[in-house]
Protein backbone atom coordinates (compact mmCIF):
# COMPACT_ATOMS: atom_id res chain seq x y z
CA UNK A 1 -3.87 25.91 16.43
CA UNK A 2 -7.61 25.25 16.71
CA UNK A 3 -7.44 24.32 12.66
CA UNK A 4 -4.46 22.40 12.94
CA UNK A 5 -6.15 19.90 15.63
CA UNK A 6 -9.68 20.35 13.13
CA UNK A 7 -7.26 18.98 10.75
CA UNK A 8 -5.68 16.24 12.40
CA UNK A 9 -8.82 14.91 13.82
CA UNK A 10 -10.27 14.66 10.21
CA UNK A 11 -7.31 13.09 8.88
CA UNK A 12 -7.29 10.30 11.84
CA UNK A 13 -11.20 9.72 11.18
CA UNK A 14 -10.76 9.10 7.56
CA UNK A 15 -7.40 7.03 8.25
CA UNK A 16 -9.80 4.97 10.73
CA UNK A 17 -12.39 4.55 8.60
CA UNK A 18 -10.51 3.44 6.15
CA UNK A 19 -8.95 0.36 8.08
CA UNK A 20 -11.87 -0.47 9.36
CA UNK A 21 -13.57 -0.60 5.60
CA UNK A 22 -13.97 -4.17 3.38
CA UNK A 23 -13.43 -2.36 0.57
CA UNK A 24 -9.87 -3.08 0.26
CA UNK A 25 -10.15 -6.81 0.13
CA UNK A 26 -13.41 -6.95 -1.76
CA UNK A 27 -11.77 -4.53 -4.44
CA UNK A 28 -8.98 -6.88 -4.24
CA UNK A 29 -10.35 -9.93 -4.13
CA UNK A 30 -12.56 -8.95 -6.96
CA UNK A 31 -9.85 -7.20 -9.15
CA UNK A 32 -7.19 -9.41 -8.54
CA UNK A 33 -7.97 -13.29 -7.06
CA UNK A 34 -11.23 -13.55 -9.20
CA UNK A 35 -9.13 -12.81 -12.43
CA UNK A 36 -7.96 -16.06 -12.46
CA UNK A 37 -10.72 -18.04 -10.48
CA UNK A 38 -13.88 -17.56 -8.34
CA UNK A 39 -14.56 -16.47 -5.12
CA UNK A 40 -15.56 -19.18 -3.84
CA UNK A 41 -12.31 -20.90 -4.19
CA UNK A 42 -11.01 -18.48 -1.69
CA UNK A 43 -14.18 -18.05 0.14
CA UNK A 44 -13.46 -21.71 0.93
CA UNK A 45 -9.81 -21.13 3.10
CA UNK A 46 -11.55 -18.35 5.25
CA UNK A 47 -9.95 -18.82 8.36
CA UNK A 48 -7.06 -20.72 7.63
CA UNK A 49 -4.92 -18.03 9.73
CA UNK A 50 -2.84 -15.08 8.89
CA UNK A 51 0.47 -17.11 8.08
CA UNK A 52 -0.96 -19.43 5.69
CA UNK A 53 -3.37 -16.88 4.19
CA UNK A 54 0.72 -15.08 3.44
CA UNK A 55 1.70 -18.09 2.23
CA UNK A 56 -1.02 -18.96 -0.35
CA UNK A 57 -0.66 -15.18 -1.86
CA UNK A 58 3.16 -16.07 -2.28
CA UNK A 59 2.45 -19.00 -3.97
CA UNK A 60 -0.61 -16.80 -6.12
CA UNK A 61 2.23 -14.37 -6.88
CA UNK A 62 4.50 -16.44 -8.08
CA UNK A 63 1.56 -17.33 -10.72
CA UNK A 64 1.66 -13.52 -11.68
CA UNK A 65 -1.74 -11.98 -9.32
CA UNK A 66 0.59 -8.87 -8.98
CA UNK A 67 -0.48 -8.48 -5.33
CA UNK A 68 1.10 -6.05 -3.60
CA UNK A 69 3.16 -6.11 0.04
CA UNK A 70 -0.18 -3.66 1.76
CA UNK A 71 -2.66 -5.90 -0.85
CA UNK A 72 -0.99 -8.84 0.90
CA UNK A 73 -1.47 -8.02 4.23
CA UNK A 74 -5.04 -6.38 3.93
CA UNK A 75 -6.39 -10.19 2.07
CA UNK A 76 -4.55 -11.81 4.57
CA UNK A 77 -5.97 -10.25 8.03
CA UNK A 78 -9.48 -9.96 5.98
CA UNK A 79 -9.21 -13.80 5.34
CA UNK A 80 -7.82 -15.19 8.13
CA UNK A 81 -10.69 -15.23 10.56
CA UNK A 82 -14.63 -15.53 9.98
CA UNK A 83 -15.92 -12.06 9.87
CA UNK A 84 -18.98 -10.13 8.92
CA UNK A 85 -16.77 -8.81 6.19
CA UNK A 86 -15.84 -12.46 4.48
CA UNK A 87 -19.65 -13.14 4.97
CA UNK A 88 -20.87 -10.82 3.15
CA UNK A 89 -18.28 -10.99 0.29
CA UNK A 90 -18.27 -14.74 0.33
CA UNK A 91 -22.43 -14.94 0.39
């Protein structure tokens, strides 16, 4: 029992850590939105809010970016709101 609950408070940690990361929308703002123009261009919607941040991806997808439904949501709670993490990406 004691290495089940080692276990699951590892996994939880890492899971945490993981949401809590920039990684995921630098990599994909780097690997994916950058292909086909800077980051400044969307440096320069930060904070334009959650639904339109969904909506410009659509319209990005429909130009073939290949984002993902979890890529989609990760760039669009990163960019919706002013955060240490779109400063220092967007620096």
């Amino acid at each position: 029992m004691f290495i089940k609950n080692v276990l699951l408070v590892g996994f939880l940690v890492v899971a945490l850590a993981g949401c809590r990361s920039d990684k995921g929308c630098r990599g994909i703002l780097v690997n994916k939105c950058s292909s086909c123009h800077g980051l400044s261009t969307s440096c320069a919607k930060v904070g334009e809010g959650y639904g339109r941040w969904l909506g410009i991806i659509d319209a990005m997808n429909t130009l073939h970016a290949d984002v993902s439904e979890k890529e989609r949501k990760v760039l669009a709670k990163c960019l919706s709101e002013p955060s240490a993490v779109t400063d220092d990406i967007c620096r």
